[in-house]
N, C-alpha and C. Protein backbone atom coordinates (compact mmCIF):
# COMPACT_ATOMS: atom_id res chain seq x y z
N UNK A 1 45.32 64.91 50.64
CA UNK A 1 45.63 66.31 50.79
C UNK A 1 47.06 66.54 50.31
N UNK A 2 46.91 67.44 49.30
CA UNK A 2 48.37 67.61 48.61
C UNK A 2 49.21 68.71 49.61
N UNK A 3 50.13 68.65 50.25
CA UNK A 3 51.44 70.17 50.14
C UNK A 3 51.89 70.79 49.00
N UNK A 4 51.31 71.99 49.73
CA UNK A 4 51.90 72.84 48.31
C UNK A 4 53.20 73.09 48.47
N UNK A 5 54.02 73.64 47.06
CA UNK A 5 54.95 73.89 47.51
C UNK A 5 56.07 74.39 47.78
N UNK A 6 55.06 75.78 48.28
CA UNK A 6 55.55 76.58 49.08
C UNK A 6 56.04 76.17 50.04
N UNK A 7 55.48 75.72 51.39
CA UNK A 7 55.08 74.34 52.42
C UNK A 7 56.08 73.74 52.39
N UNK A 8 56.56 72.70 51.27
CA UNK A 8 57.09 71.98 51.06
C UNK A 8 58.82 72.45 51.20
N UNK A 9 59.36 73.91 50.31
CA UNK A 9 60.21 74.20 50.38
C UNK A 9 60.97 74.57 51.99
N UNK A 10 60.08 75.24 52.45
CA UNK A 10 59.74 76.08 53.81
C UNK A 10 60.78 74.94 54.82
N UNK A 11 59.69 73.79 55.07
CA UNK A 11 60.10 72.76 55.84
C UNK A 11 61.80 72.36 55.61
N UNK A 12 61.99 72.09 53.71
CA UNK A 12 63.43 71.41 53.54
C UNK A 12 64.19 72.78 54.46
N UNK A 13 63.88 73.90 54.14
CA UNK A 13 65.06 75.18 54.14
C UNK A 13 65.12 75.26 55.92
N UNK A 14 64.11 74.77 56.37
CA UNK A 14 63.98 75.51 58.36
C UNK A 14 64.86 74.02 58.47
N UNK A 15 64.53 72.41 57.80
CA UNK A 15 65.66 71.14 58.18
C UNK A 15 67.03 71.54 57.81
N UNK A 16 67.30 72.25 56.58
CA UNK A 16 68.87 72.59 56.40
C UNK A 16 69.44 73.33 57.56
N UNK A 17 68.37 74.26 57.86
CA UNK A 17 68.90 75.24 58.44
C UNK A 17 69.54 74.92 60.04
N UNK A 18 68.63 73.75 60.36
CA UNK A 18 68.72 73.21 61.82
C UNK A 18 70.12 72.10 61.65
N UNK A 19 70.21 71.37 60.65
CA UNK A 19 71.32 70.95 60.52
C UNK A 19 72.72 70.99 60.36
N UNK A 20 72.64 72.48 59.72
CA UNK A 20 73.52 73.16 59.42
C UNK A 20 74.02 73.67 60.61
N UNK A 21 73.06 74.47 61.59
CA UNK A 21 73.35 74.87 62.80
C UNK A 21 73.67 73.68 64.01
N UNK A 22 73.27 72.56 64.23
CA UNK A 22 73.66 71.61 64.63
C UNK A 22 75.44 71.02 64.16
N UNK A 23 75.55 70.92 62.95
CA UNK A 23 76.67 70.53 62.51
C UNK A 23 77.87 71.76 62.97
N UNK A 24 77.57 72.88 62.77
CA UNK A 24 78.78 73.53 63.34
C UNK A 24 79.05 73.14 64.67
N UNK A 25 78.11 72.83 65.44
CA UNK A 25 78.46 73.36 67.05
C UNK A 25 78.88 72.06 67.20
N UNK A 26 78.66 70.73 66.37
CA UNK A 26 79.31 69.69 66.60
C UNK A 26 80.89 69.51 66.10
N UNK A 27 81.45 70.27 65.13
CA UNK A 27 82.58 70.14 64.68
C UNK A 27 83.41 71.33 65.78
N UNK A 28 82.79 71.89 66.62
CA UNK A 28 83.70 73.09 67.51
C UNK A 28 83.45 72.29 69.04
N UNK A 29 82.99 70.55 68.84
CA UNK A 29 83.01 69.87 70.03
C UNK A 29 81.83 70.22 70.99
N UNK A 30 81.03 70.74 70.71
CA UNK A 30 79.84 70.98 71.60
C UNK A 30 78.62 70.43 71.27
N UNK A 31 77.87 69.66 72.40
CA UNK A 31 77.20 68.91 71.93
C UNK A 31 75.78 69.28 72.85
N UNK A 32 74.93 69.80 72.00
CA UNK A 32 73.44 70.66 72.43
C UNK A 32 72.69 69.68 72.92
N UNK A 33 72.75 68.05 73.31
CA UNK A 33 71.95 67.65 74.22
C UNK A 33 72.48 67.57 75.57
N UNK A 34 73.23 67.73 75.86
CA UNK A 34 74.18 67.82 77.31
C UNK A 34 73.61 68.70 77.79
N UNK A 35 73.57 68.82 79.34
CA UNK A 35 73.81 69.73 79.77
C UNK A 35 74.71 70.24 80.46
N UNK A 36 75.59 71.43 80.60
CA UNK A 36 76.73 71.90 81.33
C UNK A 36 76.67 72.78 82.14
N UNK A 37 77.25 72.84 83.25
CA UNK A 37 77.47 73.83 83.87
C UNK A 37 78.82 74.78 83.59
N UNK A 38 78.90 76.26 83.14
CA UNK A 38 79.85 76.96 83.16
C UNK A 38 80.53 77.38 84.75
N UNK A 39 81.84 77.65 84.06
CA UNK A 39 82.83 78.14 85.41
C UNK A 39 83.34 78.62 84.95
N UNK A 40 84.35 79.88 85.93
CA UNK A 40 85.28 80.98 85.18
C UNK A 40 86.41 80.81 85.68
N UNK A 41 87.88 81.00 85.17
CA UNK A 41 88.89 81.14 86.17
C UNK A 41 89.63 82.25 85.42
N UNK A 42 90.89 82.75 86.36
CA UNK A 42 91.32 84.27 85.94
C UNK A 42 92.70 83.26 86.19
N UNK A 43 93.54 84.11 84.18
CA UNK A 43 95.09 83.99 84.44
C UNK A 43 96.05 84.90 84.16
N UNK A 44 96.84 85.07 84.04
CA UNK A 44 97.39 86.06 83.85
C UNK A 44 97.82 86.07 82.30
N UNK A 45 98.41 84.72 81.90
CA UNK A 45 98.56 84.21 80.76
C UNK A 45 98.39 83.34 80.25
N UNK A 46 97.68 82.86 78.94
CA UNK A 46 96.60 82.01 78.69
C UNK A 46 97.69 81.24 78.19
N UNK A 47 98.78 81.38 77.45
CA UNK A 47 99.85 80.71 76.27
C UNK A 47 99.74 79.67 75.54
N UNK A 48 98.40 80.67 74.29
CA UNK A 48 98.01 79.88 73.78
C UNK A 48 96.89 79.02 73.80
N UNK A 49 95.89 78.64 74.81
CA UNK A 49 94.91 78.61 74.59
C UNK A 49 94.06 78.77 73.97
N UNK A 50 93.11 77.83 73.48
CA UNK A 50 92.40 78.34 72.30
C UNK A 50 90.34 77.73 72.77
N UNK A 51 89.54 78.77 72.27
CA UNK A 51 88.27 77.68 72.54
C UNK A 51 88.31 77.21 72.14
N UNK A 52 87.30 75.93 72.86
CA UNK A 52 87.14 74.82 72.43
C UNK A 52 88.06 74.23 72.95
N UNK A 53 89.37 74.32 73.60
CA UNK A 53 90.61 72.90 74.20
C UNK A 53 89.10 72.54 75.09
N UNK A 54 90.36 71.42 75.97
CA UNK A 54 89.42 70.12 76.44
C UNK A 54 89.97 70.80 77.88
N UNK A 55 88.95 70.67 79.03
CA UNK A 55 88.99 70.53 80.42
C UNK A 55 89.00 69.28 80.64
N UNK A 56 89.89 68.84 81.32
CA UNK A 56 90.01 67.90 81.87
C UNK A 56 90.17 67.45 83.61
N UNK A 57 89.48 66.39 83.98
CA UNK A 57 89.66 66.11 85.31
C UNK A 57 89.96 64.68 85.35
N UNK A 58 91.28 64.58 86.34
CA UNK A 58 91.82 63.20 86.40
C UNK A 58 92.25 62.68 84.74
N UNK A 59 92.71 63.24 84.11
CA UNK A 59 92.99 63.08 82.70
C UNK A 59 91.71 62.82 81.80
N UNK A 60 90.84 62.86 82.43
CA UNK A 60 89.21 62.68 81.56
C UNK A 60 88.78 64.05 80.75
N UNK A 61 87.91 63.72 79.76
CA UNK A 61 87.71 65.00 79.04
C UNK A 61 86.33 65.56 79.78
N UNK A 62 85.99 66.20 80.45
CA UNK A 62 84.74 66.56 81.21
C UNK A 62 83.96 68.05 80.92
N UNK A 63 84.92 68.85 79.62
CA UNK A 63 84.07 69.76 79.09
C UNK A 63 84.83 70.60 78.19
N UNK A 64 84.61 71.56 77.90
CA UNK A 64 85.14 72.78 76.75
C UNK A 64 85.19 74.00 77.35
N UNK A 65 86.29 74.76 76.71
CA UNK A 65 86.44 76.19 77.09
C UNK A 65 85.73 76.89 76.19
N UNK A 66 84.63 77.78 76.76
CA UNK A 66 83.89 78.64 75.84
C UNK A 66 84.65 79.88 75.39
N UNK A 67 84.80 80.87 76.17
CA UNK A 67 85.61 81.87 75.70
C UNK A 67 86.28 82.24 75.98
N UNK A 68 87.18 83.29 75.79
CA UNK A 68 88.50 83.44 76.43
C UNK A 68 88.45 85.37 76.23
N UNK A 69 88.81 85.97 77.29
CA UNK A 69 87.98 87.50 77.40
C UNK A 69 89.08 87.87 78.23
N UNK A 70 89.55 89.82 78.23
CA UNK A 70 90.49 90.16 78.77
C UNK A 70 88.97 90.63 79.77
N UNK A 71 90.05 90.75 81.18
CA UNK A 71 88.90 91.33 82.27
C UNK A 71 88.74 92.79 81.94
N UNK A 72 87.42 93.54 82.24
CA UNK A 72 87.30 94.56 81.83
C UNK A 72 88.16 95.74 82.93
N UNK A 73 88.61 96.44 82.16
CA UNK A 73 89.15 97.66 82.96
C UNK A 73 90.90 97.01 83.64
N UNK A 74 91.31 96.24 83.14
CA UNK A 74 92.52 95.42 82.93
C UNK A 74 93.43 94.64 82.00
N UNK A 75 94.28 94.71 81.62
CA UNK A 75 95.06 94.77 80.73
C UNK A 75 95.85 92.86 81.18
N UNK A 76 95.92 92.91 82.45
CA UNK A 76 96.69 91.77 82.76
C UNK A 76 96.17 90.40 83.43
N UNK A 77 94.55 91.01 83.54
CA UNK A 77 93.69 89.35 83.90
C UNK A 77 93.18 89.10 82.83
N UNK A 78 93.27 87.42 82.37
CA UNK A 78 92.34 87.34 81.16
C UNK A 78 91.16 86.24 82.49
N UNK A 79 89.81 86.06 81.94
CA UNK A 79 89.04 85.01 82.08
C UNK A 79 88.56 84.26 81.00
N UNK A 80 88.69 83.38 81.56
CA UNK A 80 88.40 82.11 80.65
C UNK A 80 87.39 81.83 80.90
N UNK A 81 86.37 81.62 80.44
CA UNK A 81 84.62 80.68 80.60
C UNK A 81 85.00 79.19 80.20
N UNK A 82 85.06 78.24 81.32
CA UNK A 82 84.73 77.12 80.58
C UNK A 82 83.46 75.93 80.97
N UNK A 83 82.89 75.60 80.16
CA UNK A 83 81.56 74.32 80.37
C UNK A 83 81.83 73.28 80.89
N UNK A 84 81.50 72.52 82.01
CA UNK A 84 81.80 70.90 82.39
C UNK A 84 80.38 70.47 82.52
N UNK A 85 80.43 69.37 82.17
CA UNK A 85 78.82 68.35 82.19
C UNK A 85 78.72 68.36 83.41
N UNK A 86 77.03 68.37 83.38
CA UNK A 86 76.77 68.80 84.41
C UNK A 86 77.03 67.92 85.70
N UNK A 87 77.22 66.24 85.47
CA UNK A 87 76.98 65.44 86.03
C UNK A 87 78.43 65.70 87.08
N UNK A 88 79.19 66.39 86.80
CA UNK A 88 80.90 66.57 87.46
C UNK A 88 80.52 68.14 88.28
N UNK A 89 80.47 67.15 89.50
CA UNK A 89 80.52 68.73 90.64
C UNK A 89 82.09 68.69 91.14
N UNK A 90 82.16 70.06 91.19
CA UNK A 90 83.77 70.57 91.15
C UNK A 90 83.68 70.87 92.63
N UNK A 91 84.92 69.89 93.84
CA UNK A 91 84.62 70.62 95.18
C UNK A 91 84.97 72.19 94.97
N UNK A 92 84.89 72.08 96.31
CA UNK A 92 84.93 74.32 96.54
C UNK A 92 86.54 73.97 97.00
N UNK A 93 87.55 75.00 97.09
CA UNK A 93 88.99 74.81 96.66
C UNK A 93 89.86 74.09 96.17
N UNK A 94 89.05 73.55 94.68
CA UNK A 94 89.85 73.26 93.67
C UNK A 94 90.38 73.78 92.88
N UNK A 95 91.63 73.63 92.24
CA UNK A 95 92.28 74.51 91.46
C UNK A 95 92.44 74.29 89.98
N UNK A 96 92.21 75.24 88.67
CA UNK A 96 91.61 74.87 87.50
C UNK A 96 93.81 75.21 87.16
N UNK A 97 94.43 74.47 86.67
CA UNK A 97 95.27 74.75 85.84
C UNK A 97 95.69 74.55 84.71
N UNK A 98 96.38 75.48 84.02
CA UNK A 98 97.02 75.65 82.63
C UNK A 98 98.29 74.44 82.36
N UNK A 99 97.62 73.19 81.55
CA UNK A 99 98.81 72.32 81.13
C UNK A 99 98.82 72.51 79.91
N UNK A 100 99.82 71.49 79.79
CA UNK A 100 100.44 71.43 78.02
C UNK A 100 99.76 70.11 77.51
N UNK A 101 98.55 70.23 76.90
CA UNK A 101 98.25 68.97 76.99
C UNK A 101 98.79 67.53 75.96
N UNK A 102 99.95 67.83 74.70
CA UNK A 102 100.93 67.35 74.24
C UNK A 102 101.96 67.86 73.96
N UNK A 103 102.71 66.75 73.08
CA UNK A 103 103.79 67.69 72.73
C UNK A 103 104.43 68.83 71.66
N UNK A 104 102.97 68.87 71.23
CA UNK A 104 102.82 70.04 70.17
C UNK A 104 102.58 71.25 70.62
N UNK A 105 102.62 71.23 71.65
CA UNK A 105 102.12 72.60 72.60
C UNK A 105 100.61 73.16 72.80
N UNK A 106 99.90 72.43 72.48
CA UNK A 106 98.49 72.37 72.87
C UNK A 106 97.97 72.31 73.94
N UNK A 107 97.52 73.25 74.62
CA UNK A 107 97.12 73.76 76.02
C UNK A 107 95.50 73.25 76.55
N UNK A 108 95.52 72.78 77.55
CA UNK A 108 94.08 72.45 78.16
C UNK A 108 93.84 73.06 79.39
N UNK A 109 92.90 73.12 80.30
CA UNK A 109 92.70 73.37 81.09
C UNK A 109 92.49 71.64 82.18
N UNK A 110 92.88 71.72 83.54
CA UNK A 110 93.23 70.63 83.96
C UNK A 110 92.57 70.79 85.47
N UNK A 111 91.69 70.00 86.09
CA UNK A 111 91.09 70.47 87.62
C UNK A 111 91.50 69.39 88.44
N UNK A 112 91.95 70.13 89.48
CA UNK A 112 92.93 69.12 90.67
C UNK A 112 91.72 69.11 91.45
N UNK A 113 91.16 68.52 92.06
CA UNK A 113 89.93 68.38 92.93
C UNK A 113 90.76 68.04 94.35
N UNK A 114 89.59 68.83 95.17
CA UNK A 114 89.76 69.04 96.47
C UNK A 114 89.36 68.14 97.15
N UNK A 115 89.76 67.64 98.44
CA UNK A 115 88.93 66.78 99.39
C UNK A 115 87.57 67.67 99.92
N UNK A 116 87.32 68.54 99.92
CA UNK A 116 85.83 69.03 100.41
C UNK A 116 84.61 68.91 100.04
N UNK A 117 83.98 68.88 100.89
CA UNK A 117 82.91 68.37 100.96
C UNK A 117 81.45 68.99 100.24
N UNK A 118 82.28 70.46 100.63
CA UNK A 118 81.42 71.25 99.27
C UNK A 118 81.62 71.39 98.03
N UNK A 119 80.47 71.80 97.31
CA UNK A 119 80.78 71.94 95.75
C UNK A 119 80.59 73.22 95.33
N UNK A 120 81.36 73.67 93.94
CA UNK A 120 81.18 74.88 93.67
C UNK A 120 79.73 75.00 93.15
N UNK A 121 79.17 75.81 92.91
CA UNK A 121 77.78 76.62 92.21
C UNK A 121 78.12 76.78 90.54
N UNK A 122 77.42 77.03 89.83
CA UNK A 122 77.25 76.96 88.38
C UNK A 122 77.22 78.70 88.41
N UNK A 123 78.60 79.31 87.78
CA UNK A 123 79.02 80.33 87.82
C UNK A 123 80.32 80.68 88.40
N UNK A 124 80.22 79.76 89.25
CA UNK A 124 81.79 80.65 90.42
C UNK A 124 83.07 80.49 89.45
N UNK A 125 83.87 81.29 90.40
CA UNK A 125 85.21 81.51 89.55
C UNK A 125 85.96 80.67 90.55
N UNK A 126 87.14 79.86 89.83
CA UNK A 126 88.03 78.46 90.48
C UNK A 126 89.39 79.64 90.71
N UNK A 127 89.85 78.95 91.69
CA UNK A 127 91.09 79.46 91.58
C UNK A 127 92.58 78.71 90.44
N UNK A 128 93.34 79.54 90.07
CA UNK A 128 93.96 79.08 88.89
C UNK A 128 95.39 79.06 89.10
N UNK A 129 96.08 78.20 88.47
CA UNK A 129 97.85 78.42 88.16
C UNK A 129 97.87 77.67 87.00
N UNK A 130 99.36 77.61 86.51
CA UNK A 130 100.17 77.55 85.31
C UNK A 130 100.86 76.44 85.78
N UNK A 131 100.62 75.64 84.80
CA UNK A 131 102.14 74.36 85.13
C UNK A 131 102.75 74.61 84.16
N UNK A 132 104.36 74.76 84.02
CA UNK A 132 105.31 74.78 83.83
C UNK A 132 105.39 74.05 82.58
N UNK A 133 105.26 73.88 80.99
CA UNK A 133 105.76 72.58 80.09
C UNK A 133 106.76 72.51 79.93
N UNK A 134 107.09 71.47 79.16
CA UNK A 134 108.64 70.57 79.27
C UNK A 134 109.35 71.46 78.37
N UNK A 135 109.27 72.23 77.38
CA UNK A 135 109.86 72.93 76.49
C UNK A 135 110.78 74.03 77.83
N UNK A 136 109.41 74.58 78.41
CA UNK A 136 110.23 75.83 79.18
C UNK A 136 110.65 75.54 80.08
N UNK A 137 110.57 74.05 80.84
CA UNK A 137 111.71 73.51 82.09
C UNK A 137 113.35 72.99 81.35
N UNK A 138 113.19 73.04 79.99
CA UNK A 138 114.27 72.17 79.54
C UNK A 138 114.55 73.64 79.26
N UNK A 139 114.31 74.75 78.96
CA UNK A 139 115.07 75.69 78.15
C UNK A 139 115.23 76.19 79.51
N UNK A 140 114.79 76.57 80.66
CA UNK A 140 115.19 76.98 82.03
C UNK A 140 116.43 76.85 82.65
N UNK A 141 116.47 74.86 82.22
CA UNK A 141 117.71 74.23 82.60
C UNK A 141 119.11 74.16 81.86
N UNK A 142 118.85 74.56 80.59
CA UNK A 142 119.69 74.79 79.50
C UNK A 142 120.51 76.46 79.52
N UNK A 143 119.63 77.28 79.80
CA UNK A 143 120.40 78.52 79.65
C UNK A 143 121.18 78.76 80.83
N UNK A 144 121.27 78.20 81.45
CA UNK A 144 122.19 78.30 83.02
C UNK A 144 123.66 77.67 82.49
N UNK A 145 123.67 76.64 81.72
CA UNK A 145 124.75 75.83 81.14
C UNK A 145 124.84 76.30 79.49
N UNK A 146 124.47 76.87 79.14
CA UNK A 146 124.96 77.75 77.62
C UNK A 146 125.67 79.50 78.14
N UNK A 147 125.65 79.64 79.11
CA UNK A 147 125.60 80.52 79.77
C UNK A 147 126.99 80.43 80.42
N UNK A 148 127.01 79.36 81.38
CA UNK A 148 128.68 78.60 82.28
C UNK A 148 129.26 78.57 80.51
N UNK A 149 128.70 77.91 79.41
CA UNK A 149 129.47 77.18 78.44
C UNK A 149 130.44 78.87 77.75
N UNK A 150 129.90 79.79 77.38
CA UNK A 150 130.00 81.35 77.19
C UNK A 150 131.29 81.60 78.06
N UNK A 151 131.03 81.70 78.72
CA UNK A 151 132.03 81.89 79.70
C UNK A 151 133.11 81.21 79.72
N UNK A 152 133.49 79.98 79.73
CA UNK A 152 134.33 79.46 79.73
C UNK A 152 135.23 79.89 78.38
């Protein structure tokens, strides 16, 4: 039994097509046999953030930030959506924060885990803060003494 080929084309163009779509979502770090659970957290300022950085827990890479969205009807909360595999349950008052994750200024998201005993749900929103990077503790500590230096 021959394929015609019509048939024939059909099949190559629906395999490009699946590959093609496979290959993006692999070069933006997402990987479609996993499964993840999403979580949201609210900051005030993202600085720099980008999708796709790495969530991390205990310095491990444990998922991706999907999107990054101003809250509606507000100007000064952003939320962040981000994915962790599913296999990583996040206790309930843990806190998702904003590090620097080198020294190029590349930002991750970072989860301090709680001693409790509960876990969050697939959806909830974490509570959030900002750690401080070394650029803006050294320029913190510097303008106090360029400042005395002025003066003098």
């Amino acid at each position: 039994m021959k394929i015609k080929t019509e048939v024939r084309i059909g099949i190559i163009v629906l395999a490009t097509f699946l590959l093609v779509f496979w290959g993006i979502n692999f070069l933006k770090g997402r990987n479609l046999l996993k499964k993840t659970d999403v979580y949201y957290a609210v900051f005030t300022n993202v600085q720099g953030l980008d999708p796709s950085s790495s969530v991390l827990l205990n310095g491990y890479k444990v998922g991706l930030i999907n999107t990054i969205d101003f809250d509606k009807g507000s100007l000064t909360n952003i939320i962040v959506s981000f994915s962790v595999n599913h296999q990583f349950d996040i206790p309930k008052s843990s806190v998702v924060e904003l590090i620097s994750a080198d020294l190029l200024g590349s930002k991750a998201l970072q989860i301090i885990p709680s001693n409790s005993k509960e876990f969050h749900i697939y959806g909830d929103t974490l509570s959030s803060s900002i750690k401080e990077d070394i650029f803006s503790s050294l320029s913190n500590e510097i303008i106090p003494l360029k400042e005395s230096a002025e003066s003098l």
